[in-house]
Protein backbone atom coordinates (compact mmCIF):
# COMPACT_ATOMS: atom_id res chain seq x y z
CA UNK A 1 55.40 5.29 67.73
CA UNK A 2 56.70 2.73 70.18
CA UNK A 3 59.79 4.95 71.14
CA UNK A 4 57.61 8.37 71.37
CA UNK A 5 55.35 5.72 74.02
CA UNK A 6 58.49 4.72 75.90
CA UNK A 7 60.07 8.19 75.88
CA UNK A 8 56.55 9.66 77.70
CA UNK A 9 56.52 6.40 80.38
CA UNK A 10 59.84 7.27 81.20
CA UNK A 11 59.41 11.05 81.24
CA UNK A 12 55.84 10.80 83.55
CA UNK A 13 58.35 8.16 85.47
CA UNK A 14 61.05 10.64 86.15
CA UNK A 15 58.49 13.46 86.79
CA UNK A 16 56.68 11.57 89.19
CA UNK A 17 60.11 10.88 91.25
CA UNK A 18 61.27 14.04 91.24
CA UNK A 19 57.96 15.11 92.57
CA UNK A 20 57.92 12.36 95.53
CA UNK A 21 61.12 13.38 96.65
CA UNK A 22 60.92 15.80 100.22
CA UNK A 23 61.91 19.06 101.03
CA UNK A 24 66.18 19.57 101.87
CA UNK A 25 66.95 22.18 104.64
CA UNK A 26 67.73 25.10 101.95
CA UNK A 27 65.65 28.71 101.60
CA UNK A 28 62.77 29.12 100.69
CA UNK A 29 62.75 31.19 97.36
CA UNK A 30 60.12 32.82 95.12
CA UNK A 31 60.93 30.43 92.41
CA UNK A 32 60.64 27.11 94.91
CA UNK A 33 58.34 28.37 98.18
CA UNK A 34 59.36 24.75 100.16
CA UNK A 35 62.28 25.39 102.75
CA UNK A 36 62.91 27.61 105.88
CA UNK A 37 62.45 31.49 105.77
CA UNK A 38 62.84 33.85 108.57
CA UNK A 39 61.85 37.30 109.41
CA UNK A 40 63.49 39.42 112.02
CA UNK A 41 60.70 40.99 114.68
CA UNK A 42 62.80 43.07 117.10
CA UNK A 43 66.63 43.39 117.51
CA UNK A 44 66.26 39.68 118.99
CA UNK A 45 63.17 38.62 118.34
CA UNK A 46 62.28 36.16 115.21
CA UNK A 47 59.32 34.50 113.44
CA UNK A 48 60.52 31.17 111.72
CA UNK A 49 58.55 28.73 109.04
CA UNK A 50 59.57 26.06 107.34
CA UNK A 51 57.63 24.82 104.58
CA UNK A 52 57.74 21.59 103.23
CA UNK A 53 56.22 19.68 100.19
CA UNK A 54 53.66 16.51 100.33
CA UNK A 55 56.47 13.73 100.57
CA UNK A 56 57.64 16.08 103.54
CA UNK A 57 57.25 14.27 106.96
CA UNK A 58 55.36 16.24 109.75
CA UNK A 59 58.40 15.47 112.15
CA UNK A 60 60.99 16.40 109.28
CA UNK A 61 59.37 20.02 108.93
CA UNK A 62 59.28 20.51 112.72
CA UNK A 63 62.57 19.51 113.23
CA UNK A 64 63.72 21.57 110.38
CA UNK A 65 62.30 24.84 112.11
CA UNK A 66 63.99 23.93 115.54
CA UNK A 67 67.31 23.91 113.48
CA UNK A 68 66.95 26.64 111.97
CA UNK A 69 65.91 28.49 115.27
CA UNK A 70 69.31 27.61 116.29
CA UNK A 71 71.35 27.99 113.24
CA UNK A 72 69.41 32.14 113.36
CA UNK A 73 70.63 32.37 116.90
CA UNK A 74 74.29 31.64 116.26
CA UNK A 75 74.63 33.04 113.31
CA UNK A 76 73.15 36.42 114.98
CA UNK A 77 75.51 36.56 118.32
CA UNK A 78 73.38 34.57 120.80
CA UNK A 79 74.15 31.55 122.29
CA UNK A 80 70.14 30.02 123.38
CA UNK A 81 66.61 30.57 122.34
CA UNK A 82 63.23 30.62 123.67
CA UNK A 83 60.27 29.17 121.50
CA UNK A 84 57.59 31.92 122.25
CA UNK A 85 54.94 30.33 120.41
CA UNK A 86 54.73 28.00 117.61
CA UNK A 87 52.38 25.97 114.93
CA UNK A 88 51.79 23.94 111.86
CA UNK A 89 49.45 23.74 109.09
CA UNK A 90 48.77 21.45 107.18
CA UNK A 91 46.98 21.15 103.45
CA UNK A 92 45.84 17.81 101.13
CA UNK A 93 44.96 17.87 98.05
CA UNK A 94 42.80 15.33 97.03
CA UNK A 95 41.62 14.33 92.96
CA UNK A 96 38.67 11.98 92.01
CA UNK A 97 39.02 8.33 91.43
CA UNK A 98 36.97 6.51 88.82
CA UNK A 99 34.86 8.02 86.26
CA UNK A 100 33.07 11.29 87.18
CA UNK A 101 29.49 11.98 86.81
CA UNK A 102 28.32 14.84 88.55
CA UNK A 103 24.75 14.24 88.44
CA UNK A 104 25.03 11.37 90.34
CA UNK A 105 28.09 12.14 92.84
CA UNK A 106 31.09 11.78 90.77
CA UNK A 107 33.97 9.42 91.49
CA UNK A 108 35.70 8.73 94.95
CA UNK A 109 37.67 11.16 96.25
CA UNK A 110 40.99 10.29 97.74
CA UNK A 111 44.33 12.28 99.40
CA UNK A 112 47.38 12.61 97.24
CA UNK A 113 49.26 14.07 99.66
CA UNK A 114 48.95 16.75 102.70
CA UNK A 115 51.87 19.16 103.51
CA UNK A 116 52.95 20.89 106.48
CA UNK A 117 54.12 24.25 107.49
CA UNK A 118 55.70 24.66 110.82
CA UNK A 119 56.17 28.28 112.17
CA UNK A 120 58.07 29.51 115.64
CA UNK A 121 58.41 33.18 117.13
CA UNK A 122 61.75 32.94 118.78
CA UNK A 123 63.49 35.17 121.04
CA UNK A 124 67.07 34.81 121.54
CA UNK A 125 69.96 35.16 124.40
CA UNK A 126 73.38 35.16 125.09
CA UNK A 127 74.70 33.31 128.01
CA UNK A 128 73.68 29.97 130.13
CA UNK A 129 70.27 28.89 128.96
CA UNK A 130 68.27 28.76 132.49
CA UNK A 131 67.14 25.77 133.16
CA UNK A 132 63.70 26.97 134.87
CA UNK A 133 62.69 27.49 131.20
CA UNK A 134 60.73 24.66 129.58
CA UNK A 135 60.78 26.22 126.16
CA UNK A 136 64.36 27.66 126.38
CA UNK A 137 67.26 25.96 124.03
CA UNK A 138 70.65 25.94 124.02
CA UNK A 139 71.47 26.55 120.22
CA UNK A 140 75.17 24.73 120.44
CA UNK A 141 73.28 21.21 121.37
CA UNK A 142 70.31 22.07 119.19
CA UNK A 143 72.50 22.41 116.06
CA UNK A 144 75.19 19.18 117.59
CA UNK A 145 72.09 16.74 118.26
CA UNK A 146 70.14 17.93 115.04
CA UNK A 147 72.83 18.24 112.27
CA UNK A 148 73.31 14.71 111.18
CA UNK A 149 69.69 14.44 110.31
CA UNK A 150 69.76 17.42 108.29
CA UNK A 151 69.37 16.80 104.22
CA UNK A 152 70.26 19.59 102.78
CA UNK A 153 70.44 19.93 98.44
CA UNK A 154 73.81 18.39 96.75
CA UNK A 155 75.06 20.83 93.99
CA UNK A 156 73.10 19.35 91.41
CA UNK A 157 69.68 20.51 92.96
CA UNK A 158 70.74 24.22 93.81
């Protein structure tokens, strides 16, 4: 009995970890829907989200989409982008705390969490970014500056 106890603590214990744990820069998939995904609009034209789990910082998701803005434009022949528009979302979830009687208002509701969505429309150049451009890029220092920060899955979690 004790050892069935101990083996749920440490089960609900490894559960809840795994759970707390944010978002890597990896796809998006249909089996895990946190992570960048891209879909092309034109010949040079993009729309960008990244989605990221609760333990997913705001700043972490919209730094993840800027990366990936750049890693899209190198990777498709163009050397700087210009963020056409962009956006987040965000969700919380929130469960009841105490004992719950609906007749006279339930428990106390708290937030267990929100999670964010960040999405950019791109369109991407080749050549010298122009510096007249407020919202223009250049994808080399984008993907230089940003990189270290970047946590993306060890081999384990693929």
């Amino acid at each position: 009995m004790r050892a069935t106890l101990m083996l749920a603590v440490i089960a609900a214990g490894l559960a809840s970890a795994c759970a707390s744990t944010a978002t890597n820069y990896q796809p998006a998939t249909a089996q895990n829907p946190h992570g960048y995904a891209e879909s092309m609009l034109e010949e040079n034209k993009a729309r960008i989200t990244f989605s990221g789990n609760s333990s997913t910082e705001l700043a972490t998701v919209k730094k993840y989409v800027l990366f990936r803005a750049a890693e899209l434009t190198l990777n498709s022949g163009y050397d700087y982008f210009v963020m056409i528009d962009r956006g987040v979302e965000s969700s919380a979830e929130y469960r009841t705390k105490g004992p719950v009687r609906p007749r006279f208002g339930g428990g106390e509701l708290e937030q267990s969490g929100a999670s964010y969505e960040a999405m950019a429309d791109i369109t991407m150049f080749r050549g010298m970014k122009p510096d007249i451009l407020p919202n223009a890029y250049d994808a080399h220092q984008v993907q230089r500056n940003l990189d270290a920060g970047i946590v993306r899955p060890t081999k384990n979690q693929t």
